[in-house]
C-alpha atoms as a PDB file:
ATOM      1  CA  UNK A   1       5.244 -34.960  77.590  1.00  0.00           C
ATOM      2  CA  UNK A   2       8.760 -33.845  76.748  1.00  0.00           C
ATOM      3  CA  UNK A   3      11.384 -33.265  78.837  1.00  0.00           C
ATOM      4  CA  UNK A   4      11.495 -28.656  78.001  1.00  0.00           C
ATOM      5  CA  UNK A   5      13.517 -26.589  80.752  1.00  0.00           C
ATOM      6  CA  UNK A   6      12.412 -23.088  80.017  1.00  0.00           C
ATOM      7  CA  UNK A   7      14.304 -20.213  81.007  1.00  0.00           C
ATOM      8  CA  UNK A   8      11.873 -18.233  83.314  1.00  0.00           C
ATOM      9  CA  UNK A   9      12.596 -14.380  83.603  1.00  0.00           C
ATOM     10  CA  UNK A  10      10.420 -11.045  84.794  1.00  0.00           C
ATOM     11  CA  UNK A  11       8.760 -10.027  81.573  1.00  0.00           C
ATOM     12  CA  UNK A  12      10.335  -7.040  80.134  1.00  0.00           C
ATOM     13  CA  UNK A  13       8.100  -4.130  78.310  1.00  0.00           C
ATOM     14  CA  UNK A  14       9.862  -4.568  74.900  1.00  0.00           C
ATOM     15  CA  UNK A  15       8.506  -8.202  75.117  1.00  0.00           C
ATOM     16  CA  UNK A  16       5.049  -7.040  74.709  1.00  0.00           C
ATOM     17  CA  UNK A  17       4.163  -7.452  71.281  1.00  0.00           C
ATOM     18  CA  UNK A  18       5.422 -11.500  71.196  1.00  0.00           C
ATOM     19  CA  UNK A  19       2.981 -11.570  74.117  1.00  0.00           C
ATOM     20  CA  UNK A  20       0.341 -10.088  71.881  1.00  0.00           C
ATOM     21  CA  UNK A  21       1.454 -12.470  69.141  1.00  0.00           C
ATOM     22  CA  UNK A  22       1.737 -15.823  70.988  1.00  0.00           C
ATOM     23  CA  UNK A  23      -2.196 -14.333  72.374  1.00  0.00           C
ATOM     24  CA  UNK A  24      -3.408 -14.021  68.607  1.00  0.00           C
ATOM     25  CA  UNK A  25      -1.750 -17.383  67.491  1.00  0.00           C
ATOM     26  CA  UNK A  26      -2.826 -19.642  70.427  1.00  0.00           C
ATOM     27  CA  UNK A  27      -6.054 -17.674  69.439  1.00  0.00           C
ATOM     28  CA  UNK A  28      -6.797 -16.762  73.403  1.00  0.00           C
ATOM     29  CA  UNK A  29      -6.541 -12.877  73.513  1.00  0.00           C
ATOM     30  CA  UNK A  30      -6.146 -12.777  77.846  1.00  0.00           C
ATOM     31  CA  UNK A  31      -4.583  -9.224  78.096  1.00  0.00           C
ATOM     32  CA  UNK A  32      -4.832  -6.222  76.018  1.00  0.00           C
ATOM     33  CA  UNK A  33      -1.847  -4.432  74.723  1.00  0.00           C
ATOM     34  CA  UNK A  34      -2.551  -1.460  76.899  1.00  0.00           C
ATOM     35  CA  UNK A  35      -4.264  -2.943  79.739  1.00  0.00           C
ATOM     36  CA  UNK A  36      -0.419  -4.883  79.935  1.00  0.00           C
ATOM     37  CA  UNK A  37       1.185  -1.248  79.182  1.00  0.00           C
ATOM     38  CA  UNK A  38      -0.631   0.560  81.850  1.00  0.00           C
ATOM     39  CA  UNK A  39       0.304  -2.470  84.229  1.00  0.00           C
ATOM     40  CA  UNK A  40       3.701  -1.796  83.316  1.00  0.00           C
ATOM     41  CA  UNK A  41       3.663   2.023  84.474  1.00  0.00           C
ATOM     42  CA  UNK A  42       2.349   0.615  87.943  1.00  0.00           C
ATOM     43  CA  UNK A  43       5.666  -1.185  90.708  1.00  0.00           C
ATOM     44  CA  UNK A  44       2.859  -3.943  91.282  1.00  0.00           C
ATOM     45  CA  UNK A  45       2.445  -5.608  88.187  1.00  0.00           C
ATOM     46  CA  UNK A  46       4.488  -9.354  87.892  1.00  0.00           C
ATOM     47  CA  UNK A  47       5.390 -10.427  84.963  1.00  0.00           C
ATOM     48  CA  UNK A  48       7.057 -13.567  84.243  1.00  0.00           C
ATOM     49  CA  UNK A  49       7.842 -15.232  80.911  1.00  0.00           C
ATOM     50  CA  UNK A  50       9.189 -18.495  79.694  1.00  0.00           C
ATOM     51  CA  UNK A  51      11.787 -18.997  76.906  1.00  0.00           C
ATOM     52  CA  UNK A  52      12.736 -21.592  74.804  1.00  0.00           C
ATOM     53  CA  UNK A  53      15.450 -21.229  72.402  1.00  0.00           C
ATOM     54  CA  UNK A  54      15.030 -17.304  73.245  1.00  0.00           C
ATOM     55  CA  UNK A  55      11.501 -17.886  72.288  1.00  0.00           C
ATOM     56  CA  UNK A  56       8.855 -16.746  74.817  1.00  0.00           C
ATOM     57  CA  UNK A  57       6.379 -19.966  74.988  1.00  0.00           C
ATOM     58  CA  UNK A  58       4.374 -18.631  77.579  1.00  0.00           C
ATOM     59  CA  UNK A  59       3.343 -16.426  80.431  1.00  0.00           C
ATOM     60  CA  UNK A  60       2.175 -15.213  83.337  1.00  0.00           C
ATOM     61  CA  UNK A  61       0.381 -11.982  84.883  1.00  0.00           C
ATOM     62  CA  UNK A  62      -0.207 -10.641  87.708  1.00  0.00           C
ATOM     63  CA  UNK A  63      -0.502  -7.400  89.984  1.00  0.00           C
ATOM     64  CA  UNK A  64       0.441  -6.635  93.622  1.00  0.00           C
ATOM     65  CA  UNK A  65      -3.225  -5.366  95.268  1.00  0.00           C
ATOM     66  CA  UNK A  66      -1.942  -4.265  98.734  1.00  0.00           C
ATOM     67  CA  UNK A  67      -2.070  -7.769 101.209  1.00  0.00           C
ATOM     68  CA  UNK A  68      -1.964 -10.052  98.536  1.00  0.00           C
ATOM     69  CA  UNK A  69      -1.534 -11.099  95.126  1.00  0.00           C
ATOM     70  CA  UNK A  70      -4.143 -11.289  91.981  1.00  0.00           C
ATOM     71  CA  UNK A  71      -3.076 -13.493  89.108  1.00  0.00           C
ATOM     72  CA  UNK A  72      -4.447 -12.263  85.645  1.00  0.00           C
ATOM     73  CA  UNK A  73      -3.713 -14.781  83.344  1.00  0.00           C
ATOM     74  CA  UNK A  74      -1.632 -17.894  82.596  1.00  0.00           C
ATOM     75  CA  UNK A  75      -0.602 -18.747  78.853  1.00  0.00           C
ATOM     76  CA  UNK A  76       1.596 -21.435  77.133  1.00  0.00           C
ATOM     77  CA  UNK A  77       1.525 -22.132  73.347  1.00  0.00           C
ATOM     78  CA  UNK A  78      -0.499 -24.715  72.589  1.00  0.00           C
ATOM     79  CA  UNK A  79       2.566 -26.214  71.330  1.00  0.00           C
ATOM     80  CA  UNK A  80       4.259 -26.881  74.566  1.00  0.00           C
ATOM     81  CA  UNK A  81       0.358 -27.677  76.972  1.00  0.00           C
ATOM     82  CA  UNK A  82       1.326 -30.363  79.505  1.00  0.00           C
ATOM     83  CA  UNK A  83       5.132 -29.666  79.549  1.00  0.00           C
ATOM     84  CA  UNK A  84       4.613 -28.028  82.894  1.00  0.00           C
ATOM     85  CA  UNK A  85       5.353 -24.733  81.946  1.00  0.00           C
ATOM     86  CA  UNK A  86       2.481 -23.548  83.158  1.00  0.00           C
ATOM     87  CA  UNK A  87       3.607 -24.985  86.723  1.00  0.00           C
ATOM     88  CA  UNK A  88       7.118 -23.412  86.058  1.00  0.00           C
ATOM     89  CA  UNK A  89       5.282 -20.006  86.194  1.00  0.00           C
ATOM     90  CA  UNK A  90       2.574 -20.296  88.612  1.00  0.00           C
ATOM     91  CA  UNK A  91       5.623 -21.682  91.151  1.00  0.00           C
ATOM     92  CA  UNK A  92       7.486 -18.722  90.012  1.00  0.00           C
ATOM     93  CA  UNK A  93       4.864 -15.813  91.312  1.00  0.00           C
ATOM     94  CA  UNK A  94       4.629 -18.186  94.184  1.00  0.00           C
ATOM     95  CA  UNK A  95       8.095 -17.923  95.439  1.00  0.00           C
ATOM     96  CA  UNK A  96       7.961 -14.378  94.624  1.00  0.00           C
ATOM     97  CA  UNK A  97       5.061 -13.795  97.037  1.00  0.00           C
ATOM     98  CA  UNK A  98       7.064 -15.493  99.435  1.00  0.00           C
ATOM     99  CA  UNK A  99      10.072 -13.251  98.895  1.00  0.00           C
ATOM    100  CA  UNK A 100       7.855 -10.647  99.815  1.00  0.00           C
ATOM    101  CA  UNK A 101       6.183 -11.567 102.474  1.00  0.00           C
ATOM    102  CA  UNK A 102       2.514 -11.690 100.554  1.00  0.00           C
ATOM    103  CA  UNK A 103       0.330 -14.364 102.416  1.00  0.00           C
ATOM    104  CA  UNK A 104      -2.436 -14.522  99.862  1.00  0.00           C
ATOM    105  CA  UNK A 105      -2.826 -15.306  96.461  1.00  0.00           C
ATOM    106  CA  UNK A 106      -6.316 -15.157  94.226  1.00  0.00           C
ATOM    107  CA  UNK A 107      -7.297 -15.582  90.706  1.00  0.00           C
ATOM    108  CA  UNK A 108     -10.350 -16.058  88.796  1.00  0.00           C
ATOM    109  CA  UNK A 109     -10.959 -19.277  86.407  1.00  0.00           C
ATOM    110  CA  UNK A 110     -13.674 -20.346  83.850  1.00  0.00           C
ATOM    111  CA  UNK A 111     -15.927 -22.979  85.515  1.00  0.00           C
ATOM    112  CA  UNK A 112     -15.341 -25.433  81.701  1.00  0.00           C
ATOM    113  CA  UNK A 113     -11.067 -24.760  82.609  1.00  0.00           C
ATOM    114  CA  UNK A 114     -10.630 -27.908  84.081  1.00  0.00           C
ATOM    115  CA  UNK A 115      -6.864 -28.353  83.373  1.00  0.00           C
ATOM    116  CA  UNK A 116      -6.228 -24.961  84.852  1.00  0.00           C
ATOM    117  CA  UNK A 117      -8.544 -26.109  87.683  1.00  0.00           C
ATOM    118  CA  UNK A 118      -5.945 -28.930  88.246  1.00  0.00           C
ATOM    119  CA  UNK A 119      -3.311 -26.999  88.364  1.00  0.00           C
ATOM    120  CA  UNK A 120      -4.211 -24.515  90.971  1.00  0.00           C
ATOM    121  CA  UNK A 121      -5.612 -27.460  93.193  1.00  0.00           C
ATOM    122  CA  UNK A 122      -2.585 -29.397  92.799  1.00  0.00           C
ATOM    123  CA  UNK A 123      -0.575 -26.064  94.227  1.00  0.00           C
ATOM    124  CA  UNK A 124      -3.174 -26.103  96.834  1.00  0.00           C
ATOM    125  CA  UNK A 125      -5.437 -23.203  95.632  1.00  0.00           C
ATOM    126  CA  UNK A 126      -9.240 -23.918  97.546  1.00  0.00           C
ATOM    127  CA  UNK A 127     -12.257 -22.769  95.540  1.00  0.00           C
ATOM    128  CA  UNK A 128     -13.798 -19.835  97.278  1.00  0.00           C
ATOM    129  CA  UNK A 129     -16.799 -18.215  95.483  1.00  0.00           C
ATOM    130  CA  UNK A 130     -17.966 -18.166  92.057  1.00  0.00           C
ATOM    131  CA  UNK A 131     -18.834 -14.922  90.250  1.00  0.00           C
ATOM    132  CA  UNK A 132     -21.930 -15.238  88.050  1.00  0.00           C
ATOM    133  CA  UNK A 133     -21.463 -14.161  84.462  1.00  0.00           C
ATOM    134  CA  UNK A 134     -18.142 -12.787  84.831  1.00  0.00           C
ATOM    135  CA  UNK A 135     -16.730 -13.110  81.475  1.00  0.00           C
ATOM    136  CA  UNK A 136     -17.591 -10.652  79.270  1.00  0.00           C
ATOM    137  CA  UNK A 137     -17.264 -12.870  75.828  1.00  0.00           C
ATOM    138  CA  UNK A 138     -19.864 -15.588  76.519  1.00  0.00           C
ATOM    139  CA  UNK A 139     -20.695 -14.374  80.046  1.00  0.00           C
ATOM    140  CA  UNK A 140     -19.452 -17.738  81.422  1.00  0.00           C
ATOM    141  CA  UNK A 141     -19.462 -18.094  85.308  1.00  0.00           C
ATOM    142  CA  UNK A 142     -15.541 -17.802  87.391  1.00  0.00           C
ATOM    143  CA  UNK A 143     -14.480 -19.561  90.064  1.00  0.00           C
ATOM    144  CA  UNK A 144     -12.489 -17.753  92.786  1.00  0.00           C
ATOM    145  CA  UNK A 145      -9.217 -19.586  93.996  1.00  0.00           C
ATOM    146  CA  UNK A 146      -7.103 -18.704  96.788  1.00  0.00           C
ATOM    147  CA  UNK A 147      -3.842 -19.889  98.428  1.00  0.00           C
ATOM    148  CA  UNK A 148      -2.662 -18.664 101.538  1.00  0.00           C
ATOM    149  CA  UNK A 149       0.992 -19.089 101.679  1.00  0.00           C
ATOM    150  CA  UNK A 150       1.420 -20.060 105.497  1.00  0.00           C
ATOM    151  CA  UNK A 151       0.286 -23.228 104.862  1.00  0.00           C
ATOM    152  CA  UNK A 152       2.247 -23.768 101.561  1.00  0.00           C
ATOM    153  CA  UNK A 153       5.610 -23.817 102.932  1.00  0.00           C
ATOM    154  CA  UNK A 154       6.673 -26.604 100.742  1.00  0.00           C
ATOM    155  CA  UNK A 155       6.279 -25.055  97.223  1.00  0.00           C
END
């Protein structure tokens, strides 16, 4: 594990192709380019990035759904898994939520992700449900995590 301090920042729309390109390389196409556009032309999408060197080594998605928030995705080049970027992020929408007063968070996971697993239990995500055969490439089952936030007040 090395010591990486990643500059995080809200994702910006001319940053959307290296999005699409650090997808293709890390060979883990999450978000279509226009499914990310039309998020764009909504106020509740959240976007953060992370930057090394002015690099963008990873990512994270997600959308404002009325009471609460939906994460999308989580990325970071396979180069820099287990540098706790992917924390970096996740506590980034987290503290935005709490900016905003959002009480809620949810996301979907594959049931084989167990290192993303970890990392929502370790923020204190609880497994709620699992949706049978959600995704759509090898119609593997999700498991639906939640957080409420009034009981996280230590993030």
């Amino acid at each position: 594990m090395k010591n990486i301090n990643p500059v995080i920042s809200k994702m910006k729309i001319n940053e959307i192709d290296e999005i699409m390109n650090m997808q293709l390389i890390n060979n883990n196409i999450i978000l279509s380019k226009s499914s990310i556009l039309n998020d764009f032309e909504s106020s509740n999408a959240i976007y953060f990035v992370a930057k090394l060197n002015n690099i963008i080594i990873g990512y994270i998605a997600a959308n404002l759904l009325y009471d609460h928030i939906d994460i999308l995705s989580v990325l970071v080049s396979n180069e820099y898994v287990k540098n706790g970027i992917a924390s970096t992020l996740l506590s980034a929408v987290l503290n935005y939520a709490i900016n905003i007063n959002i009480s809620e968070i949810l996301l979907e996971v594959r049931l084989t992700n167990i290192p993303a697993q970890r990392l929502y239990e370790k923020f204190g995500f609880n497994k709620i449900n699992i949706r049978k055969k959600y995704y759509q490439d090898n119609l593997e089952d999700a498991i639906i995590y939640k957080l409420s936030l009034q009981n996280n007040i230590n993030l």
